[in-house]
N, C-alpha and C. Protein backbone atom coordinates (compact mmCIF):
# COMPACT_ATOMS: atom_id res chain seq x y z
N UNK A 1 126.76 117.27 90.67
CA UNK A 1 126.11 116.19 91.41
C UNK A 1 124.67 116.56 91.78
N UNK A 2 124.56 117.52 92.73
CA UNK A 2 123.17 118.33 92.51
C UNK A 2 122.03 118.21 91.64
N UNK A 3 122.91 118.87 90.52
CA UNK A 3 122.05 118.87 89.37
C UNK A 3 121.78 117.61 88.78
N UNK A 4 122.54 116.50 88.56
CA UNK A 4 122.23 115.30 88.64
C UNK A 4 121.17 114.58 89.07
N UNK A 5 121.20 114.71 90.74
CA UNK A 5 120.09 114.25 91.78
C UNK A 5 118.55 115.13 91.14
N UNK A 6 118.27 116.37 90.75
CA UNK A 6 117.08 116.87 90.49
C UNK A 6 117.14 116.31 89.12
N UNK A 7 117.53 115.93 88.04
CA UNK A 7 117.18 115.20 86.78
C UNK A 7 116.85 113.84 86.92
N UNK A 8 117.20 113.32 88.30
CA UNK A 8 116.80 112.22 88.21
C UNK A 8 116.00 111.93 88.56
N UNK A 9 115.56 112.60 89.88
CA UNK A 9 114.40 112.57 90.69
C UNK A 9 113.48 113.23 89.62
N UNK A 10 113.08 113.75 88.69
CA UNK A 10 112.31 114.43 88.04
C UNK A 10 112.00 113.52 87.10
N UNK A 11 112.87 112.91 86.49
CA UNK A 11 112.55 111.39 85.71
C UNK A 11 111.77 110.50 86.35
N UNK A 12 112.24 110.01 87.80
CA UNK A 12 111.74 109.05 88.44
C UNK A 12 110.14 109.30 88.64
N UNK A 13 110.20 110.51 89.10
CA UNK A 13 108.60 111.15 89.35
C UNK A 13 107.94 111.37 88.06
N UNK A 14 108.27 111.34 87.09
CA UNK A 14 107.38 111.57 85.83
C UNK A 14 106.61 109.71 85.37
N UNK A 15 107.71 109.11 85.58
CA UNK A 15 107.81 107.92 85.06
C UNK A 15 106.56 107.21 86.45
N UNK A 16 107.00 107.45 87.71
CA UNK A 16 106.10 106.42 88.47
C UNK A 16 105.22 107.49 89.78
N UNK A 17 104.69 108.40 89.13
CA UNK A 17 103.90 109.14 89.95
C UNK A 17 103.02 108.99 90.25
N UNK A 18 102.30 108.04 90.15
CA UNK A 18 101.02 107.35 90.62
C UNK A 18 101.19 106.47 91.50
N UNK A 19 102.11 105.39 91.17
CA UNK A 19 102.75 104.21 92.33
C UNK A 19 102.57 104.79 93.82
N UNK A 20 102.23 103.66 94.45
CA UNK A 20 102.00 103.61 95.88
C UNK A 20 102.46 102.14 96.84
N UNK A 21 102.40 101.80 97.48
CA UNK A 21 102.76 100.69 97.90
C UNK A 21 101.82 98.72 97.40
N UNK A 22 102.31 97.98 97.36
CA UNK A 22 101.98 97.30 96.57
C UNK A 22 100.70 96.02 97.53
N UNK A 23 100.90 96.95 98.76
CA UNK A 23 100.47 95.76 99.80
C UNK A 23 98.68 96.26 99.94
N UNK A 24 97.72 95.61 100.44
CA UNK A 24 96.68 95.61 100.15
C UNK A 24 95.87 95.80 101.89
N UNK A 25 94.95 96.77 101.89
CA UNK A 25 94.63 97.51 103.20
C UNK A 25 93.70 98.09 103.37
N UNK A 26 92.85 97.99 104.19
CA UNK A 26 92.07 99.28 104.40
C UNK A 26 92.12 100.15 105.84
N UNK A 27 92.88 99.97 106.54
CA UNK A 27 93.28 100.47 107.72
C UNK A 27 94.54 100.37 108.16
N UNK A 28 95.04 101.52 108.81
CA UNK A 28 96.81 102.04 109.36
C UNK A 28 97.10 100.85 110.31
N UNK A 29 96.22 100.04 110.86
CA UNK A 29 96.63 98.64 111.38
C UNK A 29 96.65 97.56 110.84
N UNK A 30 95.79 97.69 109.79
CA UNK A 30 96.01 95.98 108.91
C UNK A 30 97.68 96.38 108.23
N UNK A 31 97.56 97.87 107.54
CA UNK A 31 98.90 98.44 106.81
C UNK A 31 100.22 97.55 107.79
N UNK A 32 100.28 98.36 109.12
CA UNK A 32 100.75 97.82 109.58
C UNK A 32 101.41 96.30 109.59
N UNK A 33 100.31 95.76 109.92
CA UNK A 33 99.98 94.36 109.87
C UNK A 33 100.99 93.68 108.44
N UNK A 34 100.61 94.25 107.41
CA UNK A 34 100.99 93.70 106.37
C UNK A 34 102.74 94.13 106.06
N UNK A 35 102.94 95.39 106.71
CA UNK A 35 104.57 95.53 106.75
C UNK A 35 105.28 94.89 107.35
N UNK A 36 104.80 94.65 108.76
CA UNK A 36 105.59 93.41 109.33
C UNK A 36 105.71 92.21 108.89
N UNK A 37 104.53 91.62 108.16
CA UNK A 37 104.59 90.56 107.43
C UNK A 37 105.35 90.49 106.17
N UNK A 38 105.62 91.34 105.50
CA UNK A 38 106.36 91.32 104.22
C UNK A 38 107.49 91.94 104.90
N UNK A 39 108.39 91.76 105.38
CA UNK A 39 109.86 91.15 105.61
C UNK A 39 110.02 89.84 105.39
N UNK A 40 111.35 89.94 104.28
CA UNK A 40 111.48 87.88 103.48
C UNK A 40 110.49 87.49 102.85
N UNK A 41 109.70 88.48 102.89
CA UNK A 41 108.20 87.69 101.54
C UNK A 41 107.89 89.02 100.68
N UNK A 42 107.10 88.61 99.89
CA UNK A 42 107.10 89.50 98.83
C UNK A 42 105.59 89.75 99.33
N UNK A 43 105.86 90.85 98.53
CA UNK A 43 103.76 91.85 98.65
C UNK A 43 103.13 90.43 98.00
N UNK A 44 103.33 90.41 96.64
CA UNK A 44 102.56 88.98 96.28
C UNK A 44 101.65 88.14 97.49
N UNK A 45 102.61 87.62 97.96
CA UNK A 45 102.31 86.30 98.96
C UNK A 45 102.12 86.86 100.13
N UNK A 46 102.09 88.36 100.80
CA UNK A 46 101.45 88.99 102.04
C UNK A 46 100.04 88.74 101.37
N UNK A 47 100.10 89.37 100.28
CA UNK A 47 98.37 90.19 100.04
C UNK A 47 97.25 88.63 99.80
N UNK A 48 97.86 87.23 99.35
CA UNK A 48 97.27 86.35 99.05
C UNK A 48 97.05 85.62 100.98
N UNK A 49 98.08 86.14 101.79
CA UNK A 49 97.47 85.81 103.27
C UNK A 49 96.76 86.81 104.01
N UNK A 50 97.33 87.97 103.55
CA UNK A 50 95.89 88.89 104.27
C UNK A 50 94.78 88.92 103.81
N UNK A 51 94.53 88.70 102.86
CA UNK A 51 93.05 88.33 102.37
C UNK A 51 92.71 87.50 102.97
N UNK A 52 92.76 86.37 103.72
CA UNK A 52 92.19 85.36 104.64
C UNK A 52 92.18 86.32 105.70
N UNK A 53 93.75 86.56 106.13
CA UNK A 53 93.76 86.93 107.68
C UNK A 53 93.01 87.84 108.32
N UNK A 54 92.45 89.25 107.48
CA UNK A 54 92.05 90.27 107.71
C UNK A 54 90.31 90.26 107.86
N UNK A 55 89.65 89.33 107.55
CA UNK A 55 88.61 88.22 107.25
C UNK A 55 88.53 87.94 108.76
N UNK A 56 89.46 86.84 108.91
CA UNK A 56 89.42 86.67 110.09
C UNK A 56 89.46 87.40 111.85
N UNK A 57 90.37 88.33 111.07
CA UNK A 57 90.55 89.68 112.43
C UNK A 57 91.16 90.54 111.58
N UNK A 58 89.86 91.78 111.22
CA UNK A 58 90.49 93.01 110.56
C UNK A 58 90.75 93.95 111.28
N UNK A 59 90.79 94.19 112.79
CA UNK A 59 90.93 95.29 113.81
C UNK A 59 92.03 94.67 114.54
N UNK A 60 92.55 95.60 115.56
CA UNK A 60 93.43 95.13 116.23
C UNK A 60 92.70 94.08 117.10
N UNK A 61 92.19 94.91 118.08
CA UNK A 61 90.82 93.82 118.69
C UNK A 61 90.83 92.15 118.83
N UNK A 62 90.24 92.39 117.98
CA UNK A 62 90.21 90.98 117.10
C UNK A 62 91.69 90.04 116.97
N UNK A 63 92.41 91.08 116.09
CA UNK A 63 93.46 90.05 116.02
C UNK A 63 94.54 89.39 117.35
N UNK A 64 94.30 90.52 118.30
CA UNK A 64 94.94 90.27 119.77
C UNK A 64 93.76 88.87 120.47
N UNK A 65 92.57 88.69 119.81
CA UNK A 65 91.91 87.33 120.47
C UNK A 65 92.64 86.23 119.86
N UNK A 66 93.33 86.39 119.11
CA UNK A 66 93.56 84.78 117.97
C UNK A 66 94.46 84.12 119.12
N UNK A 67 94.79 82.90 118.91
CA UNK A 67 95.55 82.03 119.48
C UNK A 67 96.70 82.35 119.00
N UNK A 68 98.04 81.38 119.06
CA UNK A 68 99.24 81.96 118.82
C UNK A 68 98.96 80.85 117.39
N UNK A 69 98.67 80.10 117.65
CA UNK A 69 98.24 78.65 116.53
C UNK A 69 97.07 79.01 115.36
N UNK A 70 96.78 79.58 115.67
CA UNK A 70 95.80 80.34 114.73
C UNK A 70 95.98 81.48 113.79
N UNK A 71 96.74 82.04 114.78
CA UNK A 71 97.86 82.81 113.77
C UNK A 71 98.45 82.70 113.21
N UNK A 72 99.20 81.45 113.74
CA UNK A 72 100.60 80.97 112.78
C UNK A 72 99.95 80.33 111.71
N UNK A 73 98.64 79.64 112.03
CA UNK A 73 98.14 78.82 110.62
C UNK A 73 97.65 79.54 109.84
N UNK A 74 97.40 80.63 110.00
CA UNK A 74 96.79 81.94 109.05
C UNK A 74 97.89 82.33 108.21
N UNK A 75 99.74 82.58 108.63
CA UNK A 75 100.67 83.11 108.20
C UNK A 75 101.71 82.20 107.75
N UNK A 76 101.30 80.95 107.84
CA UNK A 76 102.85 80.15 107.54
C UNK A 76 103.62 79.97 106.83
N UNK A 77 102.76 80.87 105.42
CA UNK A 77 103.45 80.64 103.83
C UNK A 77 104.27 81.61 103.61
N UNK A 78 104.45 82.74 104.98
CA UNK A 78 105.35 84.19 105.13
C UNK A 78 106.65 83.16 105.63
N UNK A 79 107.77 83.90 105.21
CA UNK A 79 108.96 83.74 105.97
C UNK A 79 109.28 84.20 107.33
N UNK A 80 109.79 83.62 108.52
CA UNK A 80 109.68 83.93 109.86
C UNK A 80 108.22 83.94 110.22
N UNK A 81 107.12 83.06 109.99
CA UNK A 81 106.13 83.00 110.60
C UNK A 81 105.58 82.99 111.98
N UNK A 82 106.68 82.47 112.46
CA UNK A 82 106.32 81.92 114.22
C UNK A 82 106.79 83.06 114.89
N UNK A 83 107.36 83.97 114.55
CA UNK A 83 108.41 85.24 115.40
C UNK A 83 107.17 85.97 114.81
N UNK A 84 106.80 86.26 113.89
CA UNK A 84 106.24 87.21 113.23
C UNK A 84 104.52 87.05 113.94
N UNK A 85 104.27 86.12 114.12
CA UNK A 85 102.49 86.23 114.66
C UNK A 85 103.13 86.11 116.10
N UNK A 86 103.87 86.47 117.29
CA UNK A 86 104.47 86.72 118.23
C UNK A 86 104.55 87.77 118.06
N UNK A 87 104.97 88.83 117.71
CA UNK A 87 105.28 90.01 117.63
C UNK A 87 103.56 90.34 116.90
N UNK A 88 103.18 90.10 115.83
CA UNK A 88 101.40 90.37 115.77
C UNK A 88 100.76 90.71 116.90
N UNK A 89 101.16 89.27 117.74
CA UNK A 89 99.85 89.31 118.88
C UNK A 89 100.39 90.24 119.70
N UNK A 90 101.61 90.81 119.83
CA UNK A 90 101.65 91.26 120.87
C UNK A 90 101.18 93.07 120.78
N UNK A 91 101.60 93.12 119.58
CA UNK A 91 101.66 94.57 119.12
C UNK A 91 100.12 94.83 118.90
N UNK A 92 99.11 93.72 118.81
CA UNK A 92 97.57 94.17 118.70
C UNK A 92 97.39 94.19 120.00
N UNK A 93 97.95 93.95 120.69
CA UNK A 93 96.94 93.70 122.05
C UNK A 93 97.63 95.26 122.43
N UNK A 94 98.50 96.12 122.21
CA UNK A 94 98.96 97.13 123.03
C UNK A 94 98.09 98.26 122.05
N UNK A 95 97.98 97.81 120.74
CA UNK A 95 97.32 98.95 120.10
C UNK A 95 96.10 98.73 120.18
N UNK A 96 95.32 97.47 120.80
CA UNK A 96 93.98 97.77 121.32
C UNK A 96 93.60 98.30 123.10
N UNK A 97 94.24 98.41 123.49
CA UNK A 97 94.42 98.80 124.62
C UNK A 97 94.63 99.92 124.71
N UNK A 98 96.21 100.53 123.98
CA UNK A 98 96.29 102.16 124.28
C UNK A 98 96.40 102.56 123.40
N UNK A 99 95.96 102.23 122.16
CA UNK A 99 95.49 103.04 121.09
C UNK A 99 94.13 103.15 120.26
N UNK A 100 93.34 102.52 120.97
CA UNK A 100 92.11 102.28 120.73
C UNK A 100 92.66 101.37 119.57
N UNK A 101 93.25 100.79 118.70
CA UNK A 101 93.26 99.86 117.42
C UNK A 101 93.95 100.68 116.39
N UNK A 102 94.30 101.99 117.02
CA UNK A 102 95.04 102.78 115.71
C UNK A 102 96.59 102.66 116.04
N UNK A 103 97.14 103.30 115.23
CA UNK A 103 98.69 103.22 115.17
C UNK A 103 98.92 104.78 116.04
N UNK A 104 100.14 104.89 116.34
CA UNK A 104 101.16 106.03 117.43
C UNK A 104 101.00 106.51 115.90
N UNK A 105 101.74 108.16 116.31
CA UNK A 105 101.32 109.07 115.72
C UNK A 105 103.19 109.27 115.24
N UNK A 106 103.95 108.67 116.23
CA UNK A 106 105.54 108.84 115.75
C UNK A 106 106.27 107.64 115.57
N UNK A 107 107.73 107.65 115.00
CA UNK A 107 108.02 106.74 114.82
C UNK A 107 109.04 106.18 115.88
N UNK A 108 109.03 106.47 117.20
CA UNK A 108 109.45 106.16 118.21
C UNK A 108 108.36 105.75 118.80
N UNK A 109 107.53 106.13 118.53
CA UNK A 109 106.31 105.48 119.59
C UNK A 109 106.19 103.88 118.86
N UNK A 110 106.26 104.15 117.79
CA UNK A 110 105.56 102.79 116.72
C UNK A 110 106.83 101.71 116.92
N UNK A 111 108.41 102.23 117.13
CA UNK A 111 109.17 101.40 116.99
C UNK A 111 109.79 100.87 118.52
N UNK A 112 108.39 101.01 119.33
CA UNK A 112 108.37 100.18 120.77
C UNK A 112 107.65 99.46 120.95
N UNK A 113 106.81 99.20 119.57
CA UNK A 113 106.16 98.15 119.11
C UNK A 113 106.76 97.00 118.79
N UNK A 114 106.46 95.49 119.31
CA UNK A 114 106.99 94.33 119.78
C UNK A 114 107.17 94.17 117.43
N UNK A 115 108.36 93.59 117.09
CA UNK A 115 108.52 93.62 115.57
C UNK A 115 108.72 94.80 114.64
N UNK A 116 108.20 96.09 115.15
CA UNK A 116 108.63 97.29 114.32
C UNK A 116 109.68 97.71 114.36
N UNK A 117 110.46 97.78 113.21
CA UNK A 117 111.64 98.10 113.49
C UNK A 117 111.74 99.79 112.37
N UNK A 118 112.88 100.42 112.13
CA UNK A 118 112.70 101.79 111.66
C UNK A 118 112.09 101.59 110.49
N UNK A 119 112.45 100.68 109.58
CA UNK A 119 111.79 100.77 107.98
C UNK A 119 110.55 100.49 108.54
N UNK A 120 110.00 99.64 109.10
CA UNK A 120 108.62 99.58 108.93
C UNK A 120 107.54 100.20 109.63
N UNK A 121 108.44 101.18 110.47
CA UNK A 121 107.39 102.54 111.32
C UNK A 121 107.54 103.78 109.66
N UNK A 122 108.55 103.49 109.45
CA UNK A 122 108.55 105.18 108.65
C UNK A 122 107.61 104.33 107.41
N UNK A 123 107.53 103.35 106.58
CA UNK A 123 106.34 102.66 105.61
C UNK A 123 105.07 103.31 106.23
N UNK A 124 104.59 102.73 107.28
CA UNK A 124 103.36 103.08 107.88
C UNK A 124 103.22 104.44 108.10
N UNK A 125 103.91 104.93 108.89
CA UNK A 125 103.39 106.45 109.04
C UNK A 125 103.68 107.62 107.40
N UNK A 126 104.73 107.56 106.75
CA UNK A 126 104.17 107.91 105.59
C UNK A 126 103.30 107.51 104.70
N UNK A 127 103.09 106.66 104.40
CA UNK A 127 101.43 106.52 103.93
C UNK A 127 100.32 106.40 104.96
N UNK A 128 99.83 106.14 105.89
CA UNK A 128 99.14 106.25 106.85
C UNK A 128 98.67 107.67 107.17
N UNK A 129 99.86 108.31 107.57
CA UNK A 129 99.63 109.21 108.86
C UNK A 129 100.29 110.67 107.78
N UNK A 130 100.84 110.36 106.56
CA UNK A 130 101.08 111.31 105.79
C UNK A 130 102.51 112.34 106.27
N UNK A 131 102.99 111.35 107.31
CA UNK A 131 104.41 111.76 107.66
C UNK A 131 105.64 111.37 106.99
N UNK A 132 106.43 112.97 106.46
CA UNK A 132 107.65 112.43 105.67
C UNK A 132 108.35 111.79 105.75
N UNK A 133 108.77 110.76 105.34
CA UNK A 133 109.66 110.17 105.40
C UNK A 133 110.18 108.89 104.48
N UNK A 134 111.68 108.37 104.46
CA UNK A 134 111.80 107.29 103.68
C UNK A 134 112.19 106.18 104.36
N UNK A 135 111.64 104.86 103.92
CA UNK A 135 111.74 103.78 104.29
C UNK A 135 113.26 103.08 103.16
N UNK A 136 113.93 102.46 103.84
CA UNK A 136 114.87 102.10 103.18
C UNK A 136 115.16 100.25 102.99
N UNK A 137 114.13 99.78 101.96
CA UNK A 137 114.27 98.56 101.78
C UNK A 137 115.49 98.10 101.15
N UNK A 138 115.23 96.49 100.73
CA UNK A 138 116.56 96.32 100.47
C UNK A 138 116.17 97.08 98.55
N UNK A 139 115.17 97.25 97.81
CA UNK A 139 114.80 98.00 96.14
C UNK A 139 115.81 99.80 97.09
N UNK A 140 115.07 100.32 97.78
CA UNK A 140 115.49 101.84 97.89
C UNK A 140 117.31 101.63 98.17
N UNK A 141 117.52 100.75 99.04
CA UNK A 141 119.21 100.61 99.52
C UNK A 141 119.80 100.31 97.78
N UNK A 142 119.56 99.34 97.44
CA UNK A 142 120.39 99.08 95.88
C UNK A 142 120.33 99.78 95.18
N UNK A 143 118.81 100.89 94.39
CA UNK A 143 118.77 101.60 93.70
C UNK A 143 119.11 102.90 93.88
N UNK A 144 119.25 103.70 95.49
CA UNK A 144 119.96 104.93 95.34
C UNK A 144 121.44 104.92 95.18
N UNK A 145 121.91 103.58 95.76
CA UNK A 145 123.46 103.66 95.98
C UNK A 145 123.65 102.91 94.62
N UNK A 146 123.32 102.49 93.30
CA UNK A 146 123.18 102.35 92.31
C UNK A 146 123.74 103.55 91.56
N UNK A 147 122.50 104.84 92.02
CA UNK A 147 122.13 105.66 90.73
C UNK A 147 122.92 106.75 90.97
N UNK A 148 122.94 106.69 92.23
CA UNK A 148 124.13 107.98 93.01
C UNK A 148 123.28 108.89 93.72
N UNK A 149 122.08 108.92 94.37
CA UNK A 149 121.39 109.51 95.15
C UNK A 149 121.61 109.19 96.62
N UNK A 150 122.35 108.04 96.77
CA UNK A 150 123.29 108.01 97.84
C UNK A 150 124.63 107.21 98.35
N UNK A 151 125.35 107.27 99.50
CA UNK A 151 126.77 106.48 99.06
C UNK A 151 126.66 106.06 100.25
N UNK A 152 125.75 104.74 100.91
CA UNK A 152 125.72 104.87 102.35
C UNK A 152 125.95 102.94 102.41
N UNK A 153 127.06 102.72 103.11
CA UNK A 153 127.27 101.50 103.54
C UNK A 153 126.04 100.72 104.29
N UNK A 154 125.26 101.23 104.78
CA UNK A 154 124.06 100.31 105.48
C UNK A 154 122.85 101.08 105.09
N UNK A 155 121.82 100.69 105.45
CA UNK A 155 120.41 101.20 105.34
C UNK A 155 120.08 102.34 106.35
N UNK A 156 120.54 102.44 107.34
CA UNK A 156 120.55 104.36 108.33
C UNK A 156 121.30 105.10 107.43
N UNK A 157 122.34 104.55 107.07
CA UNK A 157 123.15 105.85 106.46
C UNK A 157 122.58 106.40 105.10
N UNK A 158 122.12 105.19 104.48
CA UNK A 158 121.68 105.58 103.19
C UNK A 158 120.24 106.29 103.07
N UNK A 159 119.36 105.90 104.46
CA UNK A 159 118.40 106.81 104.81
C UNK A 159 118.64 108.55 105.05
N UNK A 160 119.83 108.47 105.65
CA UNK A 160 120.30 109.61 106.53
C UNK A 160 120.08 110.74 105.29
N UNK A 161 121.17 109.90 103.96
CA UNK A 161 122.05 111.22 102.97
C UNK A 161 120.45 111.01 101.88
N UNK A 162 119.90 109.74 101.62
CA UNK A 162 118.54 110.37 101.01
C UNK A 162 117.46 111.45 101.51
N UNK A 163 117.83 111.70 102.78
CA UNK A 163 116.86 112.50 103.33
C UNK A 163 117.38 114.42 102.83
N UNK A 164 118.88 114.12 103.18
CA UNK A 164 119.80 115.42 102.41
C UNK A 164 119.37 115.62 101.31
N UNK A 165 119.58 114.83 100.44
CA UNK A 165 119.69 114.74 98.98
C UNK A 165 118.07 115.04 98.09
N UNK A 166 116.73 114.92 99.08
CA UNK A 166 115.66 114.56 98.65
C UNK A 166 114.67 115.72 99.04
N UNK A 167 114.10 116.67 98.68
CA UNK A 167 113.44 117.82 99.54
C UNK A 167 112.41 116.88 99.97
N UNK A 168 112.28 117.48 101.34
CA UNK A 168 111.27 116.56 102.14
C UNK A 168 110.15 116.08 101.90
N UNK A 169 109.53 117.35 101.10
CA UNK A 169 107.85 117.27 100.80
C UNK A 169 107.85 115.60 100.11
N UNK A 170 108.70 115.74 99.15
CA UNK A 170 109.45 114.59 98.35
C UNK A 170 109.53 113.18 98.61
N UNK A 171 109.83 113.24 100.18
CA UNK A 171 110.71 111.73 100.60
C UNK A 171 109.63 110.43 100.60
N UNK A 172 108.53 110.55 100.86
CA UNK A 172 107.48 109.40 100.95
C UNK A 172 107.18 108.55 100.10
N UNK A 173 106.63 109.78 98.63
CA UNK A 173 106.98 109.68 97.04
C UNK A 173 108.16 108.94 96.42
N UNK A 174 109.69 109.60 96.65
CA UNK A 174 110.34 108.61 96.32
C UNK A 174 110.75 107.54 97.08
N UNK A 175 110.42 107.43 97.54
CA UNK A 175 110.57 105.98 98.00
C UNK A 175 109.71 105.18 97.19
N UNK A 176 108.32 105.17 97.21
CA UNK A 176 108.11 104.44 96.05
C UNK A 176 108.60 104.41 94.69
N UNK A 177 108.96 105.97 94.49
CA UNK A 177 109.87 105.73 93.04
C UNK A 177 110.81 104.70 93.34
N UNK A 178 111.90 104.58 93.67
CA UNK A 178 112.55 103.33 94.29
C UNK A 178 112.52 102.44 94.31
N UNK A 179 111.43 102.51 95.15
CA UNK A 179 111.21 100.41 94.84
C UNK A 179 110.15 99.63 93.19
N UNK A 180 109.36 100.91 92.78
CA UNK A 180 109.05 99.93 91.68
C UNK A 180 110.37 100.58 90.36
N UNK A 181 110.92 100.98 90.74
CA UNK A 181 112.32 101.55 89.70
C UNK A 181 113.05 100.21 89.74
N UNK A 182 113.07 99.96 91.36
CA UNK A 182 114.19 98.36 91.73
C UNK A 182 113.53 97.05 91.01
N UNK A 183 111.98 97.00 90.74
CA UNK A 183 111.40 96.21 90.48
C UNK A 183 111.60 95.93 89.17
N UNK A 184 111.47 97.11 88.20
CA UNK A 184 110.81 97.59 86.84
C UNK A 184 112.16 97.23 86.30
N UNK A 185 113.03 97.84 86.59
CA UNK A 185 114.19 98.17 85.77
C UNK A 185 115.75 97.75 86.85
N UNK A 186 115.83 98.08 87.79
CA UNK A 186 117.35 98.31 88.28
C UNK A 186 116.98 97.03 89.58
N UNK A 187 116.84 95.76 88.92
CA UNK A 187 117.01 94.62 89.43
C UNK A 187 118.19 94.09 90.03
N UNK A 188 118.06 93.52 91.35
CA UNK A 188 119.21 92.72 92.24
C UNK A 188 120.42 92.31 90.58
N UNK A 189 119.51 91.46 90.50
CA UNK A 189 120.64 90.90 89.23
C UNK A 189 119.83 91.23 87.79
N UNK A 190 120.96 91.39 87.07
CA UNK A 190 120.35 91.32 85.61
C UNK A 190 119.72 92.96 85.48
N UNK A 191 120.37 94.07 85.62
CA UNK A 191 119.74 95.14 85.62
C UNK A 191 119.48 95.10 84.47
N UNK A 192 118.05 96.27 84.07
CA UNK A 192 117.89 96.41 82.48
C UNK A 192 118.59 97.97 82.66
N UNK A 193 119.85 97.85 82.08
CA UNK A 193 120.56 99.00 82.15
C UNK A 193 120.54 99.76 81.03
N UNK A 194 119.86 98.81 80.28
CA UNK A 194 120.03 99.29 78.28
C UNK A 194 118.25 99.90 78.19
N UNK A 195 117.43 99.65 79.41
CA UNK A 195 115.88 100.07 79.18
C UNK A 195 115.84 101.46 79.90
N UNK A 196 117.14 101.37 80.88
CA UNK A 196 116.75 102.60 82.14
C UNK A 196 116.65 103.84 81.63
N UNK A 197 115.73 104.64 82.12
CA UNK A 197 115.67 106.16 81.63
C UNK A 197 116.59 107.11 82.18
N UNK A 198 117.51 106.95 83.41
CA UNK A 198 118.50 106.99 84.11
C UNK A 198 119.93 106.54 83.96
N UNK A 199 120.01 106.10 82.45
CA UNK A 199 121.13 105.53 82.33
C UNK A 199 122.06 106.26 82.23
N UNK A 200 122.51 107.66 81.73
CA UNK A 200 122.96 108.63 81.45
C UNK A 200 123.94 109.32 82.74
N UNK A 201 123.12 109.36 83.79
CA UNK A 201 123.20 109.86 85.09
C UNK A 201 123.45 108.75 86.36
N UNK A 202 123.96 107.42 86.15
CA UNK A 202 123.36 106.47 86.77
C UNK A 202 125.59 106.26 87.06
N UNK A 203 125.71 105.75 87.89
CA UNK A 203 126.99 105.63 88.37
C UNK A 203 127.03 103.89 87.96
N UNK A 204 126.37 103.71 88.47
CA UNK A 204 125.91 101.78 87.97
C UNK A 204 125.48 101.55 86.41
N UNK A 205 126.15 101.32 85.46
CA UNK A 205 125.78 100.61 84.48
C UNK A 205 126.77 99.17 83.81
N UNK A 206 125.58 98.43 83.57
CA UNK A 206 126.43 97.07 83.11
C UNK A 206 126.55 96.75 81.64
């Protein structure tokens, strides 16, 4: 099994070692910004509203002045729009206040943030802040418990045994292996199980 997990992970990393996250940023608060928003929406349709929104208020600052209506008309084409620029405004106004506009440095600090919940503190602070860790979307939940890199009934657990299973330096990295693997090849439905380079080693084939 072991030996398994390092052939695969060694595939995965050969194949998508450049990949990074798909969402569009120039600061650990717009990042932010854009993780909370892509829950129920796709990077696609974040990155075609943060391009307005970020325009409009690219600092925290800024975005803690908007109205609640101004927000929402900036975000409405996201799923959960009205909860989601509620939780925006609230979380800019605390990170312009006691964080000068930057993000907490942990992921307990970040996930007392009004909308952050664990996947989307550990997104941000590993690419951000360059802290290990894996985010467990619904691409990382299907494709480890897919391939056999993990056997975890919910998204903590399956975080928990990828973290076992994954040398740390590692964990940030694959996670993006993961999700464009979930994208590319080991799709909700319709896997390309006959394209995967993992097919061999893969507990899931159709």
């Amino acid at each position: 099994m072991k030996k398994n997990i390092k052939i695969i992970l060694k595939i995965l990393e050969e194949i998508y070692v450049d990949t990074t996250t798909a969402l569009k940023y120039n600061t650990p608060f717009q990042l932010l910004v854009s993780t909370m928003l892509a829950a129920q929406s796709t990077d696609v349709r974040v990155n075609i509203v943060t391009k307005y929104l970020f325009k409009l208020a690219p600092d925290a600052r800024s975005m803690s002045k908007l109205t609640l209506h101004e927000l929402e008309d900036a975000i409405k084409t996201v799923g959960l729009f009205r909860m989601k620029a509620k939780n925006i405004l609230a979380t800019s106004a605390i990170l312009a206040e006691n964080y000068d506009g930057d993000i907490p440095a942990t992921r307990e600090e970040c996930m007392r943030l009004p909308g952050v919940g664990r996947k989307t503190a550990n997104v941000v602070l590993s690419i951000s802040k360059n802290i290990p860790a894996i985010a467990v979307d619904t691409h990382v939940f299907r494709v480890s418990n897919r391939i056999g890199l993990a056997n975890g009934k919910d998204e903590l657990e399956t975080e928990k045994q990828l973290m076992k299973n994954i040398p740390k330096e590692k964990w940030s990295d694959a996670h993006h292996w993961l999700i464009w693997h979930g994208r590319r090849i080991c799709k909700a439905r319709n896997p390309l199980c006959i394209e995967c380079p993992i097919r061999k080693y893969c507990n899931y084939v159709v």
